[in-house]
Protein backbone atom coordinates (compact mmCIF):
# COMPACT_ATOMS: atom_id res chain seq x y z
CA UNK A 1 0.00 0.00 0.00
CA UNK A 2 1.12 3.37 -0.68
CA UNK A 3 0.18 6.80 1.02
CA UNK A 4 -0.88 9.50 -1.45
CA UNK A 5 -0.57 13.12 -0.47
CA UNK A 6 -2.94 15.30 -2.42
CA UNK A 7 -2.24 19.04 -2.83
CA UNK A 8 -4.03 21.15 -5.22
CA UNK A 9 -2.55 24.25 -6.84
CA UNK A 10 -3.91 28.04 -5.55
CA UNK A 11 -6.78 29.13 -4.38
CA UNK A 12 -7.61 25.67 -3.69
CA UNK A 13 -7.88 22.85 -1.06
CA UNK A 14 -8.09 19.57 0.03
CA UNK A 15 -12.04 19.33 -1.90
CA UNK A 16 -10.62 19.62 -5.16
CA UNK A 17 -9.53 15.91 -5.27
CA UNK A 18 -12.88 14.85 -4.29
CA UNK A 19 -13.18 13.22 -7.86
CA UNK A 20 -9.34 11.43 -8.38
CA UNK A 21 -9.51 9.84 -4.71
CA UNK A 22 -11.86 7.18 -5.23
CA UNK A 23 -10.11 5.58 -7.41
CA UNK A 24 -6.64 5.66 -5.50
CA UNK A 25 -8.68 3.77 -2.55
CA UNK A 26 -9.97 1.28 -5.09
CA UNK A 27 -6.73 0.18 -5.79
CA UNK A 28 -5.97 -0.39 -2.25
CA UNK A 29 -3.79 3.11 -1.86
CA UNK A 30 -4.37 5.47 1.29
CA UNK A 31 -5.41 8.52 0.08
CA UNK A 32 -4.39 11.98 2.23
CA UNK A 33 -6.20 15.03 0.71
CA UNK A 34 -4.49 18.21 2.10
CA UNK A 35 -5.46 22.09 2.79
CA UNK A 36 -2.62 24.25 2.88
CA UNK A 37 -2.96 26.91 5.48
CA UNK A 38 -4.42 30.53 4.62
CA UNK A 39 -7.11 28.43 2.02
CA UNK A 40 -10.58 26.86 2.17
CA UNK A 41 -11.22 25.79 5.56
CA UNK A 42 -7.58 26.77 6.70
CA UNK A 43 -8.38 30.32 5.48
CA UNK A 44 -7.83 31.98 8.26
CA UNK A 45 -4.31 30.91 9.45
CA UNK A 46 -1.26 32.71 8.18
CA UNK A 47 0.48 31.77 5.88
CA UNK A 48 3.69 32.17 4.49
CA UNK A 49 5.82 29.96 1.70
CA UNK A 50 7.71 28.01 5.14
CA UNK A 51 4.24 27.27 6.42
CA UNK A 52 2.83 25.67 3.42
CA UNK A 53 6.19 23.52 3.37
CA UNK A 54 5.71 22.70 7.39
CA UNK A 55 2.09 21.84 6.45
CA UNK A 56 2.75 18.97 3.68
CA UNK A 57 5.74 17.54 6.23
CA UNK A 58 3.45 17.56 9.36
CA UNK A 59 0.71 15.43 7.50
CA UNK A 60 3.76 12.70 6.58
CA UNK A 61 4.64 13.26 9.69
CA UNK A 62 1.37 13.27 11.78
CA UNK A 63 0.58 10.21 10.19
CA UNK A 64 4.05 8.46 10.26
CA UNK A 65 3.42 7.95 6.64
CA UNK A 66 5.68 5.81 4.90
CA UNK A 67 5.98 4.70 0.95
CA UNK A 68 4.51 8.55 0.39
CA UNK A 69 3.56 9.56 -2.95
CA UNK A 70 3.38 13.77 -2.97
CA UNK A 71 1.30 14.98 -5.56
CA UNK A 72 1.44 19.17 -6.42
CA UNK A 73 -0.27 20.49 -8.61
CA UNK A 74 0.42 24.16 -10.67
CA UNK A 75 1.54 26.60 -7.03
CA UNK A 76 2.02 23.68 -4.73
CA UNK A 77 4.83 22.17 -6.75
CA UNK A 78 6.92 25.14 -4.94
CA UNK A 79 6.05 23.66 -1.48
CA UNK A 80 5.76 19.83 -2.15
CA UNK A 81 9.08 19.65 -3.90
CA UNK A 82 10.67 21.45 -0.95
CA UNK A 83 8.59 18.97 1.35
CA UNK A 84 10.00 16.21 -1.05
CA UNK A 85 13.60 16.83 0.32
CA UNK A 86 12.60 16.91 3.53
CA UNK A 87 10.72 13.38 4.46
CA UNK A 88 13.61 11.48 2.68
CA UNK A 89 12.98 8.18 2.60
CA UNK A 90 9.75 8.13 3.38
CA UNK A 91 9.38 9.58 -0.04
CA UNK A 92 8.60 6.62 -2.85
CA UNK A 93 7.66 9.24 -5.75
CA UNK A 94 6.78 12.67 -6.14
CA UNK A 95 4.56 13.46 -8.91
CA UNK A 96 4.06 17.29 -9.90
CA UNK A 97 0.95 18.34 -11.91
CA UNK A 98 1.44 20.78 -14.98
CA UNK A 99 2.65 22.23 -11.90
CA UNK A 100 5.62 25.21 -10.85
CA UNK A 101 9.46 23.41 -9.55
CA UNK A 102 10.98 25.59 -6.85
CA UNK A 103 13.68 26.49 -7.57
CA UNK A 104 16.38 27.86 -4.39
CA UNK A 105 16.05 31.25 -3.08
CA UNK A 106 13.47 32.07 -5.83
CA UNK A 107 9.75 32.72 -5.47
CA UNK A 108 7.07 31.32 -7.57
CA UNK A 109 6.35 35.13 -8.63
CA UNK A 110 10.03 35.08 -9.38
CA UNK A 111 8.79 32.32 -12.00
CA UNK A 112 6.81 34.30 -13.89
CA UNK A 113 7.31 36.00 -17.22
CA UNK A 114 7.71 39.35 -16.41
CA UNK A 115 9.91 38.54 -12.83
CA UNK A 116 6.09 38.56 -10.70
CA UNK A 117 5.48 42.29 -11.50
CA UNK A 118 2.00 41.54 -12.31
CA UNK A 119 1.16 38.99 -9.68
CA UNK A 120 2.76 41.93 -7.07
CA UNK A 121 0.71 44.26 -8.62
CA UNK A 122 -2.37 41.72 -8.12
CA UNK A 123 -1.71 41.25 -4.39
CA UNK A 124 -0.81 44.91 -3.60
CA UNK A 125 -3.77 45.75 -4.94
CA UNK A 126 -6.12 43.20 -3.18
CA UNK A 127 -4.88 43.60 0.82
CA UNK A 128 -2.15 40.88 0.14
CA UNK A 129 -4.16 38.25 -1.31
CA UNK A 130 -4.39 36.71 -4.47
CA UNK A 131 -7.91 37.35 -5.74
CA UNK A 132 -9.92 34.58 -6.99
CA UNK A 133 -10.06 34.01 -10.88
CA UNK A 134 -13.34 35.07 -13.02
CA UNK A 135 -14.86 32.03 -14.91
CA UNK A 136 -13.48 33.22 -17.97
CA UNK A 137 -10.08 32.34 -16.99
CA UNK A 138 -10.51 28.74 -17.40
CA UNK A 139 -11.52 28.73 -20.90
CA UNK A 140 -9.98 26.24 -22.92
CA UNK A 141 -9.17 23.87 -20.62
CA UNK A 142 -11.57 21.35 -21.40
CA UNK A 143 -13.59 21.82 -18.43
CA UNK A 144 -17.55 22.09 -18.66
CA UNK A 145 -19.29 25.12 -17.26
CA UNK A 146 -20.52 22.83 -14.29
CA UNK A 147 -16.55 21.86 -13.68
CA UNK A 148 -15.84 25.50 -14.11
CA UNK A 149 -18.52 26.46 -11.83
CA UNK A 150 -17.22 24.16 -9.34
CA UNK A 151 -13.77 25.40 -9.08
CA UNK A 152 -15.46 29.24 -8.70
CA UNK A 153 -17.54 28.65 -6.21
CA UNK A 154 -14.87 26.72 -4.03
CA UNK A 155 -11.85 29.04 -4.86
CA UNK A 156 -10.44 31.14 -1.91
CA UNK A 157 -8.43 34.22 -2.29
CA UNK A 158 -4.51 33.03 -1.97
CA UNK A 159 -2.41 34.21 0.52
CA UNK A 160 0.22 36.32 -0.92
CA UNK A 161 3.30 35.54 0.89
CA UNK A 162 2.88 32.17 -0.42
CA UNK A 163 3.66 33.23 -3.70
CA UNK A 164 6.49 36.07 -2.83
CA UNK A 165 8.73 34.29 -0.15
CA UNK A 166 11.80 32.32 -1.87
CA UNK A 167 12.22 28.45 -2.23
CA UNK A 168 14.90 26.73 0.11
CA UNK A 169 16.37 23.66 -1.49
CA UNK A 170 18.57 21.62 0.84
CA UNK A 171 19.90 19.71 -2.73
CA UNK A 172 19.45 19.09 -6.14
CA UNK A 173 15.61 18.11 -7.21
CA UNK A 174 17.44 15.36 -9.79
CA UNK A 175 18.11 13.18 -7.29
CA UNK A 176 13.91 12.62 -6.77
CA UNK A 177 12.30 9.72 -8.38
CA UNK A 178 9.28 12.55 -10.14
CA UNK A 179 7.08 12.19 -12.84
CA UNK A 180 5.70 15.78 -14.49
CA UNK A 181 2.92 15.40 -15.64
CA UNK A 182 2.53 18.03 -18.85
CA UNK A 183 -1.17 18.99 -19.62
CA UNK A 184 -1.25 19.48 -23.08
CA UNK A 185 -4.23 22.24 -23.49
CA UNK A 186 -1.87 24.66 -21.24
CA UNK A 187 0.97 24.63 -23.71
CA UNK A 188 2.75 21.32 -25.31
CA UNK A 189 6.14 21.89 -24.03
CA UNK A 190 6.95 22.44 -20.37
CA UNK A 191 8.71 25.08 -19.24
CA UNK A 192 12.20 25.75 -19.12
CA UNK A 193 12.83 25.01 -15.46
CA UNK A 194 11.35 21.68 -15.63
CA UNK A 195 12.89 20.69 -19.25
CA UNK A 196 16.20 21.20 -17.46
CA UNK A 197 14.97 18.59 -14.60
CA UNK A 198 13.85 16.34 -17.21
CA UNK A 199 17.11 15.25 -18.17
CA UNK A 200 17.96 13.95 -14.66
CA UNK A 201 17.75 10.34 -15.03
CA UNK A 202 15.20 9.96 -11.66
CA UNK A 203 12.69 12.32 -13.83
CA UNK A 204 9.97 11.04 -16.51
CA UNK A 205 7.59 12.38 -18.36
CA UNK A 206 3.90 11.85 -18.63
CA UNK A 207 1.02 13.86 -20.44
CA UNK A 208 -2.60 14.57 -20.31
CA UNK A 209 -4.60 16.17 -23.26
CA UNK A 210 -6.84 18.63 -21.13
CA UNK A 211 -6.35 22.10 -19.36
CA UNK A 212 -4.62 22.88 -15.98
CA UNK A 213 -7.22 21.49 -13.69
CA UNK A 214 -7.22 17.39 -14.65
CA UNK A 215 -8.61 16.86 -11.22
CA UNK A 216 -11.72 18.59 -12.61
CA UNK A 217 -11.45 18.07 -16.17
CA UNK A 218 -10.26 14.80 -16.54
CA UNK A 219 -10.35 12.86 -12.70
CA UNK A 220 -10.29 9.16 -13.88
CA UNK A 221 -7.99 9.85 -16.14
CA UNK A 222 -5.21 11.56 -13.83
CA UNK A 223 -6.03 8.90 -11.07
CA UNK A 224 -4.67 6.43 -13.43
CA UNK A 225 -1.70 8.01 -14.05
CA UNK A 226 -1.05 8.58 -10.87
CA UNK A 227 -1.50 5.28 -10.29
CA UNK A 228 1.00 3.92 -13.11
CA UNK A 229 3.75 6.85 -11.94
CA UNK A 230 3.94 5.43 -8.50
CA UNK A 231 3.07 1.42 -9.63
CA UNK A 232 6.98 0.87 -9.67
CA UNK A 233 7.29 1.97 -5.95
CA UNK A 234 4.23 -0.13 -5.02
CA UNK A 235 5.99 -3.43 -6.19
């Protein structure tokens, strides 16, 4: 049996999974949904880059998990890979979700096209937080209006230092056994941060042909690929 760790991307939490989980249990897995602090229920604790780090350790942690697989998807590939380092070998994969790499002593605004300028601007303009996104910004994703609908009404504004505060890497992310998953609808190639990972022996490649949100768009069929990334650590 393996123990899957579940974290969705921002503005999200622990509910977003709701669809991919069963399907993990089916095939015998433990399944550990999480809500990083400052989101959903959690909104109200502060929350910092560090904290969202502590929180993915304290559930391996909490739970003495063992034969972990961490899932991140888009933001909370920043936190989970640093987590990643930190259980050792409790770790047996980590799988990251058309999803951000940190990258040491940047921030995942650092990440962004223009240097975070924008996403600053964003935050500084809405009391620190990162506002929730209109419907219209999931369009062509291949999600339905009722998926898109879904991920509105549970969205919760992000907290910002999150997204400002730098990565700390205590070594090279080659050395992880990681698959990336690429969704294809986001853009075909990924990114040059993780192309450079790719190359590292201990890193594969999978893809899915929907949008940014597979959890949504496309449950069953990211559940089964989780489920074939981590089927070499569950032999």
């Amino acid at each position: 049996m393996l123990n899957f760790v579940l974290v969705a991307g921002a503005r999200l939490g622990a509910w977003a999974w709701a669809d991919v989980t069963p399907a993990l249990r089916a095939a015998g897995h433990a399944v550990h949904p999480l809500t990083l602090s400052g989101l959903a229920e959690k909104r109200d604790v502060p929350a910092g880059q560090r904290t969202h780090v502590e929180d993915v350790v304290a559930e391996v942690e909490r739970h003495d998990l063992r034969r972990v697989v961490l899932v991140g998807h888009s933001y909370a590939g920043v936190p989970v890979g640093q987590a990643a380092q930190r259980i050792g070998d409790r770790l047996a994969r980590l799988v990251l979700v058309d999803a951000a790499v940190p990258v040491d002593g940047r921030s995942f605004a650092d990440g962004w096209p223009d240097g975070g300028t924008s996403l600053r601007a964003a935050l500084a303009a809405n009391g620190g937080s990162w506002p929730c996104a209109r419907p219209e910004h999931f369009a062509g994703h291949g999600l339905t209006a009722e998926q898109t609908a879904c991920i509105v009404a549970g969205a919760t504004p992000h907290p910002g230092a999150t997204l400002t505060e730098p990565a700390t890497l205590t070594g090279p992310l080659t050395t992880l056994p990681t698959t990336y998953v690429k969704c294809l609808l986001a853009g075909e190639e990924p990114d040059e941060d993780v192309a450079d990972l790719l190359t590292a022996e201990p890193w594969q490649l999978a893809e899915l042909a929907t949008g940014h949100w597979p959890m949504f768009s496309r449950p069953a069929d990211l559940a089964h690929l989780l489920l074939t990334a981590a089927a070499p650590a569950a032999q």
